[in-house]
N, C-alpha and C. Protein backbone atom coordinates (compact mmCIF):
# COMPACT_ATOMS: atom_id res chain seq x y z
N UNK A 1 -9.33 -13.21 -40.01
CA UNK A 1 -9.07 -14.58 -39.68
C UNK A 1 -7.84 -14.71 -38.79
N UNK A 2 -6.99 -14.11 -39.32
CA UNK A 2 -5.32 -13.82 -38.12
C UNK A 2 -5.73 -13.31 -36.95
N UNK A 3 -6.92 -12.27 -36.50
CA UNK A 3 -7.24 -12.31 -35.31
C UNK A 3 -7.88 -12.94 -34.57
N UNK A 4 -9.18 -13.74 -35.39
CA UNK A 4 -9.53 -15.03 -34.71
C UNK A 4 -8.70 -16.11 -34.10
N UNK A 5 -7.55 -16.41 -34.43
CA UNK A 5 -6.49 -17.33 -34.62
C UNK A 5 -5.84 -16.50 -33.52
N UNK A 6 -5.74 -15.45 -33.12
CA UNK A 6 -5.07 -14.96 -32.12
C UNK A 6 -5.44 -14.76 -31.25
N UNK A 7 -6.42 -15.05 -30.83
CA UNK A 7 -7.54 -14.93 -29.88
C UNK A 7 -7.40 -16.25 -28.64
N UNK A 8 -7.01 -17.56 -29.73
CA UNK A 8 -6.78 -18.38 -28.90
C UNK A 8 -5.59 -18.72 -28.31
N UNK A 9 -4.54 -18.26 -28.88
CA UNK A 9 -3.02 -18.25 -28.67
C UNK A 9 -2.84 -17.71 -27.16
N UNK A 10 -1.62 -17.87 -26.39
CA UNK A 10 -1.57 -16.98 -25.62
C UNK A 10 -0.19 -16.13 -26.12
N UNK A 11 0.44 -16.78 -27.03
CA UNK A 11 1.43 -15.63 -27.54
C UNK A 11 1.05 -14.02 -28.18
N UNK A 12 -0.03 -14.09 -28.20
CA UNK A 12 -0.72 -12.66 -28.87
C UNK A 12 -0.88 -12.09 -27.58
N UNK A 13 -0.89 -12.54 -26.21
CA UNK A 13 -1.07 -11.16 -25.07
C UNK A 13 -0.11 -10.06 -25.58
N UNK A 14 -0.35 -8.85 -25.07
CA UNK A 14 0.72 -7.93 -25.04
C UNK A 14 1.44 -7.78 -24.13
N UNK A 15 2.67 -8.42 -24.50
CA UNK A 15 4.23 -8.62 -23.71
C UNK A 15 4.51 -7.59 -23.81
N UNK A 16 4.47 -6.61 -23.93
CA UNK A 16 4.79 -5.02 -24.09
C UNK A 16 5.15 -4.85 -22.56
N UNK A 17 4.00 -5.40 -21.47
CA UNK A 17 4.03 -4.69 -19.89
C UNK A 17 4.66 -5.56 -19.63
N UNK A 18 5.44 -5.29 -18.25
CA UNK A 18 6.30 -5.71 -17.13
C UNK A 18 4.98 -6.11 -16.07
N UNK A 19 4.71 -5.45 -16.06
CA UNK A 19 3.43 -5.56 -14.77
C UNK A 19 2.17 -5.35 -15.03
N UNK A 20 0.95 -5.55 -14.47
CA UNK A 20 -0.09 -5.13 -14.24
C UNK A 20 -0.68 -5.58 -12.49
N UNK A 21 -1.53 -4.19 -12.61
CA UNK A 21 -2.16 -3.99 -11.36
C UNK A 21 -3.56 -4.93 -11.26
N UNK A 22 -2.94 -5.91 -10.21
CA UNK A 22 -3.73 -6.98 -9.37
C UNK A 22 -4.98 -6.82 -8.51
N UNK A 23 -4.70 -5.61 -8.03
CA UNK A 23 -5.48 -5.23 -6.77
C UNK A 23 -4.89 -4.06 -5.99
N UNK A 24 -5.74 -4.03 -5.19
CA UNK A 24 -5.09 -2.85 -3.90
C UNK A 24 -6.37 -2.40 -3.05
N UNK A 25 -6.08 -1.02 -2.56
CA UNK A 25 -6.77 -0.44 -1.96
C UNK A 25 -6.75 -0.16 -0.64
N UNK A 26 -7.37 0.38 0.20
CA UNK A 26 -7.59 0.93 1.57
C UNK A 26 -7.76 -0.30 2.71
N UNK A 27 -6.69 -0.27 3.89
CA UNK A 27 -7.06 -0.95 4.82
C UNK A 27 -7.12 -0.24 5.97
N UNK A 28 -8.14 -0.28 6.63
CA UNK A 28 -8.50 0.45 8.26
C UNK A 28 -8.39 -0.49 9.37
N UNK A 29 -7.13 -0.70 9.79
CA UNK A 29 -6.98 -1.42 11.29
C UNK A 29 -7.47 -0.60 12.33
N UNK A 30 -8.71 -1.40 13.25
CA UNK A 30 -9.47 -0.92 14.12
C UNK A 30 -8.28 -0.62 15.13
N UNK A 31 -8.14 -2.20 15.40
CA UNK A 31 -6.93 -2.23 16.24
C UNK A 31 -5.95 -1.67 16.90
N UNK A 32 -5.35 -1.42 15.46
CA UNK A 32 -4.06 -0.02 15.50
C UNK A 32 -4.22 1.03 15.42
N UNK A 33 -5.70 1.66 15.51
CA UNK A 33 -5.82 2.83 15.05
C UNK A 33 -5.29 3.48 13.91
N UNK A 34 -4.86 2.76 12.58
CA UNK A 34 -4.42 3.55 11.52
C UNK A 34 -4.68 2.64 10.13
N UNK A 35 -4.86 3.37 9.45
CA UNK A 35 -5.03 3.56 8.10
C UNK A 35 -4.18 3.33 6.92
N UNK A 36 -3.99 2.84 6.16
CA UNK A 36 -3.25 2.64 4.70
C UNK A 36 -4.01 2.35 3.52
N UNK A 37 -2.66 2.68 2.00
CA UNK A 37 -3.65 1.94 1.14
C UNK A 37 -2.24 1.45 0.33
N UNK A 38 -2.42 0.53 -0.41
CA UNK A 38 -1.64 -0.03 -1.30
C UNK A 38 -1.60 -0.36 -2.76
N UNK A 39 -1.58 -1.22 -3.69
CA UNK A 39 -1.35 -1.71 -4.85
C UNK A 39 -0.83 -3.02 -4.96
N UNK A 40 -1.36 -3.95 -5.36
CA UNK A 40 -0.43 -5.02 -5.50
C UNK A 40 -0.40 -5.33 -7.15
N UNK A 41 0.97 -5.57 -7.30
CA UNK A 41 1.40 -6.17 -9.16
C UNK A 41 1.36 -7.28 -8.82
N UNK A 42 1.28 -7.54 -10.84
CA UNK A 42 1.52 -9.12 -10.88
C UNK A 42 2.48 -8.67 -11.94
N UNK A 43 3.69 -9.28 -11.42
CA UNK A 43 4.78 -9.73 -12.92
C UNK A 43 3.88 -9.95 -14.31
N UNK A 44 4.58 -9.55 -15.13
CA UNK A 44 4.01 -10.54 -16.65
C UNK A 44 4.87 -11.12 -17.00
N UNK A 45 6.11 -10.58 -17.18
CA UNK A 45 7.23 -11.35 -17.44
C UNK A 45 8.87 -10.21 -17.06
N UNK A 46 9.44 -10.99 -17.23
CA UNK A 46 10.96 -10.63 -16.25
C UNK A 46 11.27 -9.37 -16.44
N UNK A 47 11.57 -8.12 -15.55
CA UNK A 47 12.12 -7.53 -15.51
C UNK A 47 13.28 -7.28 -16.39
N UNK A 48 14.36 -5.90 -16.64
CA UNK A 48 15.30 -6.21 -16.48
C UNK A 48 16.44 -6.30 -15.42
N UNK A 49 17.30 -6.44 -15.87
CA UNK A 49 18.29 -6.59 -14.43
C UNK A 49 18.79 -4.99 -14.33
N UNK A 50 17.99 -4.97 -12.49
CA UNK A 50 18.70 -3.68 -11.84
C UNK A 50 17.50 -2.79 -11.90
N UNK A 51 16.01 -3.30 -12.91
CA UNK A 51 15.16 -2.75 -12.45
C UNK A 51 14.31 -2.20 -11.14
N UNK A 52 13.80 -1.30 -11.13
CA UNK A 52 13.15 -0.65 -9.36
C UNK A 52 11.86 -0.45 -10.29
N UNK A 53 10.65 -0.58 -8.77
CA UNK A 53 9.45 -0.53 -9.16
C UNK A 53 9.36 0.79 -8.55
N UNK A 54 8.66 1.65 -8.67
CA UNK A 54 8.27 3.47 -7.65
C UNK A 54 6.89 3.26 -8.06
N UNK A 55 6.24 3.85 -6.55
CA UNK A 55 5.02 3.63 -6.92
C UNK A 55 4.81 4.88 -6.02
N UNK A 56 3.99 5.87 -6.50
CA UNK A 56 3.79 7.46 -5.61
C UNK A 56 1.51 7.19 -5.45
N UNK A 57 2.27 7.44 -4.27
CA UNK A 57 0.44 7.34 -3.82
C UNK A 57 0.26 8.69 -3.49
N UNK A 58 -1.04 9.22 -3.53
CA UNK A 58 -1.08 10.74 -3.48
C UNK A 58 -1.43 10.70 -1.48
N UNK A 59 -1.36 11.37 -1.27
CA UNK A 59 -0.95 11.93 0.38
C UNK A 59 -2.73 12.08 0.63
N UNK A 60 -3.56 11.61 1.07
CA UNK A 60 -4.92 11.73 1.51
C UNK A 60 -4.70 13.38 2.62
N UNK A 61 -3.96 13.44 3.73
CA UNK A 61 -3.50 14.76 4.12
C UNK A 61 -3.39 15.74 3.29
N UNK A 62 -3.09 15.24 2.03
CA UNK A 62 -2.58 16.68 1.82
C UNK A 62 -0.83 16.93 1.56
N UNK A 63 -0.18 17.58 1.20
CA UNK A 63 1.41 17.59 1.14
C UNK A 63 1.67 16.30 0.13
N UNK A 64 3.17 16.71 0.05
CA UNK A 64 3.96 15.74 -0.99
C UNK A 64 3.05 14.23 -0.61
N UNK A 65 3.20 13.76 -1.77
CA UNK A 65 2.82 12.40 -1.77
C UNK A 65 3.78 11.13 -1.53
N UNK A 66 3.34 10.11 -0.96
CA UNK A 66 4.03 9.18 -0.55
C UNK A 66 4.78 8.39 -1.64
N UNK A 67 5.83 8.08 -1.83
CA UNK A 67 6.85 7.36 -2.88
C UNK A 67 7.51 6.25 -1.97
N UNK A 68 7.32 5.13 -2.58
CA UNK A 68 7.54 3.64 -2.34
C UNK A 68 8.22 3.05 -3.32
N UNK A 69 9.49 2.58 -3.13
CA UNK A 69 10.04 2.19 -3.98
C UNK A 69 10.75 0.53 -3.56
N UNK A 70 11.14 -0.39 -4.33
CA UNK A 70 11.80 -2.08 -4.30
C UNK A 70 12.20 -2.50 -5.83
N UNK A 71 13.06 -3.37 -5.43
CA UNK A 71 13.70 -3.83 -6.70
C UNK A 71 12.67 -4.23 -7.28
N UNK A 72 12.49 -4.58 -8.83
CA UNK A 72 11.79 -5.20 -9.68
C UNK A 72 12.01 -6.82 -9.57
N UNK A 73 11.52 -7.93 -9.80
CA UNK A 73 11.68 -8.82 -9.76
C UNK A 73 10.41 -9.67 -10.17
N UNK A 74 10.75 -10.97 -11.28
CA UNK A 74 9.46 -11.71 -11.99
C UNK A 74 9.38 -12.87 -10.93
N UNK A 75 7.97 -13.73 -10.91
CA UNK A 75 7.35 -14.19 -9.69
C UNK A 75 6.02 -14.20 -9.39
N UNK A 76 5.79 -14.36 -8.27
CA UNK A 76 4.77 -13.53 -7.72
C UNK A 76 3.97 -12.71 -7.24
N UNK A 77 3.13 -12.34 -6.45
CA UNK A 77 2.69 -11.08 -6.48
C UNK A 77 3.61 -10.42 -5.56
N UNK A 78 3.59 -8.78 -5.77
CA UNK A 78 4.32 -7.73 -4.77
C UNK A 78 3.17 -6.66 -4.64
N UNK A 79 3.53 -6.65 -3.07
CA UNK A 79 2.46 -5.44 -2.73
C UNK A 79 3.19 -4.26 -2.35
N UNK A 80 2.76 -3.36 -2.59
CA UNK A 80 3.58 -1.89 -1.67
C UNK A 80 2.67 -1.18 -0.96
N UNK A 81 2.33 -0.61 0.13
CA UNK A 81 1.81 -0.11 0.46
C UNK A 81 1.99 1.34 1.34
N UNK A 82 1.05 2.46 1.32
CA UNK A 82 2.24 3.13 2.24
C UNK A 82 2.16 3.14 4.07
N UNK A 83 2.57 4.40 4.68
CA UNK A 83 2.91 4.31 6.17
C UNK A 83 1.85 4.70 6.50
N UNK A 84 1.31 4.74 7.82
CA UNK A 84 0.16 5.21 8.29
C UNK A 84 -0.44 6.62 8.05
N UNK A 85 -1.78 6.58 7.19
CA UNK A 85 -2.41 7.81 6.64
C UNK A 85 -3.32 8.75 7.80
N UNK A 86 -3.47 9.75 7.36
CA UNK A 86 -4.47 10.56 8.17
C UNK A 86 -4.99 11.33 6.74
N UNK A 87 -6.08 11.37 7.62
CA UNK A 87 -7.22 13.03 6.82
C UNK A 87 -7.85 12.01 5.14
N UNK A 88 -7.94 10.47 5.45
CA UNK A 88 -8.98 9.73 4.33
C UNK A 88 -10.33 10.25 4.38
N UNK A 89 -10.70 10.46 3.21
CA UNK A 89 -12.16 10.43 3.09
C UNK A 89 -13.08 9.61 2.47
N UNK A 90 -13.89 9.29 2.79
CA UNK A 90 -15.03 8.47 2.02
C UNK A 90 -15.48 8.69 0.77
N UNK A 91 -15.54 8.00 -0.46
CA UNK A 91 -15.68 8.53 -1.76
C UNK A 91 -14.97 9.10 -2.24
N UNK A 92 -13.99 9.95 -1.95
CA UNK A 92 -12.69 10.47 -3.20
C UNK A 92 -11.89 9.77 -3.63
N UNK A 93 -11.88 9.93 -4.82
CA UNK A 93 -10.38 8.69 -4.99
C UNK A 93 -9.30 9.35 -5.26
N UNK A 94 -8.22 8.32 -4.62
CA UNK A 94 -6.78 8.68 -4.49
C UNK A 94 -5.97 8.23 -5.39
N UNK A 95 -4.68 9.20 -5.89
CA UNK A 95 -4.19 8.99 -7.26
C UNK A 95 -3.39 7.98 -7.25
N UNK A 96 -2.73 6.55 -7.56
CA UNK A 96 -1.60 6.01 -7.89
C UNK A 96 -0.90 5.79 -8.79
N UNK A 97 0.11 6.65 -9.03
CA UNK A 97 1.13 5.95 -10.10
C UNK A 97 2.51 4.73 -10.21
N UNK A 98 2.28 3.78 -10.70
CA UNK A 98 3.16 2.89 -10.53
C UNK A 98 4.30 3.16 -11.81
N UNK A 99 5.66 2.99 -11.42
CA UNK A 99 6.46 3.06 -12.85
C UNK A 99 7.36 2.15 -12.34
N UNK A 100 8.13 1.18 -13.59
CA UNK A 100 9.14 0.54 -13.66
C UNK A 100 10.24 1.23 -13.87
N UNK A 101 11.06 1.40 -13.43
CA UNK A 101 12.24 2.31 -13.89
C UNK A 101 13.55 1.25 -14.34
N UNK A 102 14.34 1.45 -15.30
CA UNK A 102 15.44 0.84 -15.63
C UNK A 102 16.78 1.01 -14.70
N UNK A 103 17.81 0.61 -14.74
CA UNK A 103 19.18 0.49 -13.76
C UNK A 103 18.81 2.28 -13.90
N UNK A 104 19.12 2.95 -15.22
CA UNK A 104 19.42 3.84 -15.48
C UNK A 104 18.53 5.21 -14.84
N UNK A 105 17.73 4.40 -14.69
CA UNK A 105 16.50 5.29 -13.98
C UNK A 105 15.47 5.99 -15.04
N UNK A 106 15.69 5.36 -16.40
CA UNK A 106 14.37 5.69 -17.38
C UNK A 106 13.23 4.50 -17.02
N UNK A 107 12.15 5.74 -17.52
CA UNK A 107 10.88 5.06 -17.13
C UNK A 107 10.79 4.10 -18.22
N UNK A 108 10.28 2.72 -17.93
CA UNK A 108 10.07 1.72 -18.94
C UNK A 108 8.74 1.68 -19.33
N UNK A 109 7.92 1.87 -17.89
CA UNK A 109 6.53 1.58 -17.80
C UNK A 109 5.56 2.19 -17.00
N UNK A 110 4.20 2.84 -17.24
CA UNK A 110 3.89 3.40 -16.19
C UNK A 110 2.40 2.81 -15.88
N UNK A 111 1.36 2.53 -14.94
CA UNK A 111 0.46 2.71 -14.42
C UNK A 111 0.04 3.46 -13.90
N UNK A 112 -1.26 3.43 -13.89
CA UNK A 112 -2.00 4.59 -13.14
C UNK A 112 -3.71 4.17 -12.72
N UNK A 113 -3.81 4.45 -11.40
CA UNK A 113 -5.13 4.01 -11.36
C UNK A 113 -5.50 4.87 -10.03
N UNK A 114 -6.87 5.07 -9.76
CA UNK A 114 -7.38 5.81 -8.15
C UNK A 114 -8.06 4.62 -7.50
N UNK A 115 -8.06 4.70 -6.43
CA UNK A 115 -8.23 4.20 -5.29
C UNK A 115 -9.33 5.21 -4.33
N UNK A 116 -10.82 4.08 -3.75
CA UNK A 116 -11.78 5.09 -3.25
C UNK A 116 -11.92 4.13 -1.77
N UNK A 117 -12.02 4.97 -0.73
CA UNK A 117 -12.01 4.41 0.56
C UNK A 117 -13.75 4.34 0.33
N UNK A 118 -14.36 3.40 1.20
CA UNK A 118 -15.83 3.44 1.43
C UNK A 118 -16.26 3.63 2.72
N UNK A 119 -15.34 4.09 3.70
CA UNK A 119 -15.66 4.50 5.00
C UNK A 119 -14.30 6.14 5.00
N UNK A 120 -14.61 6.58 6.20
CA UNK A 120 -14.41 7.80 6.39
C UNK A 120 -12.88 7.48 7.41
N UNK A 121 -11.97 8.28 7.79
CA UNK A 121 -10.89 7.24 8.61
C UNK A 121 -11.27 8.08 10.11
N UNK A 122 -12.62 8.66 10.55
CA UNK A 122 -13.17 9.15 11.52
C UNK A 122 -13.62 7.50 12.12
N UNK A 123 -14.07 6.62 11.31
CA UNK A 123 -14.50 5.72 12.00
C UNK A 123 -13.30 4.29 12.69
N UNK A 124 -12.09 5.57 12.58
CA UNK A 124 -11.16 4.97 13.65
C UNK A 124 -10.75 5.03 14.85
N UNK A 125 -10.24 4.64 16.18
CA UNK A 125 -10.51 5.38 17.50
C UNK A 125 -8.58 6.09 17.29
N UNK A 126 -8.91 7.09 17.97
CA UNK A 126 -8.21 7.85 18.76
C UNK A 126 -6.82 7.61 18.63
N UNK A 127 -6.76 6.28 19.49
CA UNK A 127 -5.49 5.47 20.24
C UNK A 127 -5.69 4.39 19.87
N UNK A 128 -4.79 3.50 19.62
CA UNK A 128 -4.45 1.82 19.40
C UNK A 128 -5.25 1.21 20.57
N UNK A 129 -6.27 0.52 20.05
CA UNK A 129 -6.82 -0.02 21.51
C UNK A 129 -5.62 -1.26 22.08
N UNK A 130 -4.83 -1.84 21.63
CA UNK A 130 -3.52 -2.32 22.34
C UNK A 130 -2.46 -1.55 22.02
N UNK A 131 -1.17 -1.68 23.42
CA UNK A 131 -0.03 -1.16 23.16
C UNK A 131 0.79 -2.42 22.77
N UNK A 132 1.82 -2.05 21.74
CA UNK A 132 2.41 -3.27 21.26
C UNK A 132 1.97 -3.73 19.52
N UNK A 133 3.26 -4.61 18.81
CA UNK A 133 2.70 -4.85 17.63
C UNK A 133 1.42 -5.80 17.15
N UNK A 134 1.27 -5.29 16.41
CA UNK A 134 -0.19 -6.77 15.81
C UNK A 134 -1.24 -6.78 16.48
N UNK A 135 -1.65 -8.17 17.05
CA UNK A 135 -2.50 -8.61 18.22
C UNK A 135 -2.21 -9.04 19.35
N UNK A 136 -1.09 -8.51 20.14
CA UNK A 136 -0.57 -9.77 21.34
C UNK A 136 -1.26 -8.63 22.08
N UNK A 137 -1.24 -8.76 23.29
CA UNK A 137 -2.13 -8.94 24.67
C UNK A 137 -0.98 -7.35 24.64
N UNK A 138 -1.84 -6.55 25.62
CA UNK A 138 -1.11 -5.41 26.21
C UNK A 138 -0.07 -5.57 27.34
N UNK A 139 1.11 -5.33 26.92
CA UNK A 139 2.23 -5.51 27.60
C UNK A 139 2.21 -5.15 28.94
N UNK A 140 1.54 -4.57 29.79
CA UNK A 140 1.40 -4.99 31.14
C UNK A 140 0.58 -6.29 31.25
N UNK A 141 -0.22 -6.97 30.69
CA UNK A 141 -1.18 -7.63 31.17
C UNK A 141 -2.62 -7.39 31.25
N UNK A 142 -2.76 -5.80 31.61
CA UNK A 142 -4.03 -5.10 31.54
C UNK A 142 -5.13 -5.10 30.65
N UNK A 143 -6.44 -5.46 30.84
CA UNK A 143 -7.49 -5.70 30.40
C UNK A 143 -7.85 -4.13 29.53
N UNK A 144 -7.47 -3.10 30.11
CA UNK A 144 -7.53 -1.61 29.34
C UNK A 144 -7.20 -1.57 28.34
N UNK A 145 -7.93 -0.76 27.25
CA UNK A 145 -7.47 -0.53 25.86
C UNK A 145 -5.96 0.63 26.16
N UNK A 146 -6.07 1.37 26.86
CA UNK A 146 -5.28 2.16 27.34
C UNK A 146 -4.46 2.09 28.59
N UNK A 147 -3.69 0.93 28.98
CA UNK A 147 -3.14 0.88 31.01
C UNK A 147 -2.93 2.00 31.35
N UNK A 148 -3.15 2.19 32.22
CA UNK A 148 -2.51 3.89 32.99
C UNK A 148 -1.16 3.56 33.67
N UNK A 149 -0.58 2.04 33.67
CA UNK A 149 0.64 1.90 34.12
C UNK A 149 1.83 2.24 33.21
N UNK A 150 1.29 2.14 31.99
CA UNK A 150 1.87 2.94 30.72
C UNK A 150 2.35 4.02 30.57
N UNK A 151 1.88 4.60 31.24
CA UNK A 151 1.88 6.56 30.79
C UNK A 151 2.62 7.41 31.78
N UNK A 152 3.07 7.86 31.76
CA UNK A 152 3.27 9.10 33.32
C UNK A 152 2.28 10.02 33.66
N UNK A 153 2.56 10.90 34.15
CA UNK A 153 1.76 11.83 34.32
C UNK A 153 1.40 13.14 33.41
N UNK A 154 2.55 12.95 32.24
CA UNK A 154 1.66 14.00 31.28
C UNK A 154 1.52 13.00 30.41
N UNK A 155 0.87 11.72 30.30
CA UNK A 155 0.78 11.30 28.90
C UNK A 155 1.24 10.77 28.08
N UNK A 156 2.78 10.68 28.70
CA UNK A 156 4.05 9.99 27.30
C UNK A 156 4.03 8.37 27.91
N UNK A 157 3.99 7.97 26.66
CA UNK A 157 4.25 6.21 26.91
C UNK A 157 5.90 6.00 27.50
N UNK A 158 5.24 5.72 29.13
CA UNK A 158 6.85 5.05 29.22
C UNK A 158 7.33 4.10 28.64
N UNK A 159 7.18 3.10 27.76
CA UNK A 159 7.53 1.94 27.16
C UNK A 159 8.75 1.95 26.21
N UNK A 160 8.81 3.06 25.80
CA UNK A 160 9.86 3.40 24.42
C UNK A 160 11.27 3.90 25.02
């Protein structure tokens, strides 16, 4: 009967977690030619003070895995995601561990979940079909996914 009765409460959630995992997963910008994947939390309730979130995504390449780390903080959602991936595959899933760490740097809390791409990151091109951030227009003006006013003669972007 005490669990029926607790069923409707919302004080019976388990306040135990700091966080839980919202969402995430694999994004393939055609665009940019590159690849990521992320995690997004949802607070449950407040941190403590001086808490850091680390969140280690396993390396789709291959080698050490990617570690992402930001203060803890209650709110709304936080996403982390990592830097541009190579060597994704279609159907494997990729490892994530999320942990809350204290000022002190003990673990408070941990998650864990995989992440499965449903395309291959072959079905990305080459090169950024624009030069430049986001979506703005290619900084010469040029209708080319690639300007050749861009480049020198071996290839290096004069722009930088």
């Amino acid at each position: 009967m005490v669990a029926v009765a607790c069923l409707g409460l919302s004080g019976c959630v388990d306040q135990s977690q700091y966080l839980e995992i919202a969402g995430g997963g694999f994004i393939f910008n055609y665009r940019n030619a590159e690849a990521t994947y992320g995690v997004v939390l949802m607070p449950r309730r407040d941190p403590p003070p001086g808490a850091m979130i680390e969140v280690t995504f396993e390396n789709p390449a291959g080698g050490a895995p990617f570690v992402v780390s930001r203060p803890a903080r209650g709110g709304g959602r936080i996403a982390l995601q990592t830097p541009a991936l190579t060597g994704v595959e279609k159907d494997r899933p990729y490892h994530v561990v999320v942990r809350l760490l204290s000022q002190d740097g003990e673990e408070l809390m941990r998650l864990e979940r995989d992440y499965v791409s449903d395309v291959d990151q072959s079905v990305l091109p080459d090169q950024p079909l624009a030069i430049g951030p986001g979506y703005q227009k290619n900084i010469d003006a040029s209708e080319e996914p690639f300007p050749s006013s861009l480049y020198d003669s071996n290839g290096a972007n004069t722009t930088r």
